[in-house]
Protein backbone atom coordinates (compact mmCIF):
# COMPACT_ATOMS: atom_id res chain seq x y z
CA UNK A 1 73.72 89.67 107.20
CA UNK A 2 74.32 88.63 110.77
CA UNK A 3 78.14 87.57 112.13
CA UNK A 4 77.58 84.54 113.57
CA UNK A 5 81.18 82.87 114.09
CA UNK A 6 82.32 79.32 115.03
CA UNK A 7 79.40 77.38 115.92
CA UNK A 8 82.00 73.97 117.26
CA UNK A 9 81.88 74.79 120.94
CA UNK A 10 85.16 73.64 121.95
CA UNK A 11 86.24 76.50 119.31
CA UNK A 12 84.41 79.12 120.69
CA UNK A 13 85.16 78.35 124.40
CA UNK A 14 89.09 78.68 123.42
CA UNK A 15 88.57 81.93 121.81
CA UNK A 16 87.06 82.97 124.82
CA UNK A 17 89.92 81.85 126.97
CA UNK A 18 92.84 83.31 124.67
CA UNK A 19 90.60 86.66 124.84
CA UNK A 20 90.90 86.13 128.81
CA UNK A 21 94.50 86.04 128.53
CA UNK A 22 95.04 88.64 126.21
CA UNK A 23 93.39 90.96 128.86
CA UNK A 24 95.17 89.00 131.70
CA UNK A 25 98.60 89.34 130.72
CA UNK A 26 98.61 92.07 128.44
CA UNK A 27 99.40 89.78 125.86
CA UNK A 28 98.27 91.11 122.20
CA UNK A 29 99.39 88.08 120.13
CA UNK A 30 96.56 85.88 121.81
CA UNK A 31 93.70 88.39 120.96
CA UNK A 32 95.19 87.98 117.49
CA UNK A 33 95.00 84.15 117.77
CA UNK A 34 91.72 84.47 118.50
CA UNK A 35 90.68 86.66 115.69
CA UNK A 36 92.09 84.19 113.21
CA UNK A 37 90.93 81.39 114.62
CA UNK A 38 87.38 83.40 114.20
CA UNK A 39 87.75 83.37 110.80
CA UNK A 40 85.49 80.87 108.45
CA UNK A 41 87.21 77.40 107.95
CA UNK A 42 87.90 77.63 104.58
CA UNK A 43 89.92 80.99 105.87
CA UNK A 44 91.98 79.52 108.40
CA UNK A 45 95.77 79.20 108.39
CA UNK A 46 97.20 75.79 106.99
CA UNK A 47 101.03 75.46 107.85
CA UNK A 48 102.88 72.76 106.39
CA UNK A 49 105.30 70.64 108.34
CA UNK A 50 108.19 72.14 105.76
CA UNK A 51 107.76 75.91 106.68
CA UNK A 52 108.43 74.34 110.29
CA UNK A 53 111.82 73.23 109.27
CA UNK A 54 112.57 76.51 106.83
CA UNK A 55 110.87 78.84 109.19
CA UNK A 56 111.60 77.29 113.40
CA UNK A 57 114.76 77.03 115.11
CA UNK A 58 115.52 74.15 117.26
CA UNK A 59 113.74 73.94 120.78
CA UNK A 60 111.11 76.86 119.82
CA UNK A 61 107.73 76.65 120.33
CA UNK A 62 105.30 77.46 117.13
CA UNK A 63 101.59 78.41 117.56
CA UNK A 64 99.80 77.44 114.23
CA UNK A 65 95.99 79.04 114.50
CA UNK A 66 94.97 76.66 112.32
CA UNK A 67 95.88 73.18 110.74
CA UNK A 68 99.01 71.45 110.76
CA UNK A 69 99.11 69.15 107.30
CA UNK A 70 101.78 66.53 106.79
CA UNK A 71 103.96 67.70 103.42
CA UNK A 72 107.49 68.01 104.09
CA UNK A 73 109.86 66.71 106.61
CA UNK A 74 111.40 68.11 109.70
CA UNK A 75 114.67 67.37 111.44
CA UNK A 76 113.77 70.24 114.43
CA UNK A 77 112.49 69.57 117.49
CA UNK A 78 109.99 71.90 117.84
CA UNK A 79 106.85 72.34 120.47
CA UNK A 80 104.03 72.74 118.16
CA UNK A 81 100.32 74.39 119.65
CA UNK A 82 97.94 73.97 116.16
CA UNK A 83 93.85 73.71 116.35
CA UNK A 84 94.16 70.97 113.86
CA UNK A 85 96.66 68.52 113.22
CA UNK A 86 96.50 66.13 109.94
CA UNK A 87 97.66 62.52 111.21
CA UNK A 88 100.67 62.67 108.60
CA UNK A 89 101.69 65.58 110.62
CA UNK A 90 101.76 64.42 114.21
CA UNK A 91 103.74 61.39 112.93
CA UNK A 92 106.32 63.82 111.28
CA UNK A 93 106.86 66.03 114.78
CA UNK A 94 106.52 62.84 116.80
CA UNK A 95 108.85 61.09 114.79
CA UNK A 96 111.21 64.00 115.53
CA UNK A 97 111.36 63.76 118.90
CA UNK A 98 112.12 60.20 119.29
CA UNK A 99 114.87 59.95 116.83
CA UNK A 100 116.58 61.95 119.48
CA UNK A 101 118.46 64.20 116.96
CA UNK A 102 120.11 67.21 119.06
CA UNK A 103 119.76 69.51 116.27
């Protein structure tokens, strides 16, 4: 049985570019991205908005190689890079950063 991969192109063309900078800059976590983001959909990583709060500390920045769903609640401002954000989700982060909460 033939590999074939992600057939979305915008998918493909940023697995390309986080292999680019994996050579680039000698970075190994972005080959590993990519590798997981090669993965079949139903495969994929799906982080809830909770593990955020349990898992982020304030001000970090969290790359989620997968979707971002909704279920929880966060009081952390956090910089969140996901492939996939459910619209419960982006209100939930958004919502964080204009309450203006310092912690």
């Amino acid at each position: 049985m033939r590999r074939t991969g992600p057939t979305n192109i915008t998918l493909r063309t940023l697995i390309k570019e986080l292999r680019k900078a994996a050579n680039q800059y000698k970075a190994p976590v972005w080959d590993y991205v990519a590798d997981i983001l090669e993965r079949p959909s139903r495969s994929r990583v799906a982080v809830n908005v909770s593990k955020l709060e349990r898992v982020a500390s304030p001000n970090d920045v969290v790359v989620v190689p997968g979707k971002l769903l909704g279920a929880g609640n966060i009081s952390k401002k956090v910089v969140v890079a996901a492939y996939s954000f459910s619209p419960k989700a982006v209100e939930k982060v958004q919502e964080c950063w204009r309450s203006g909460n310092e912690y």
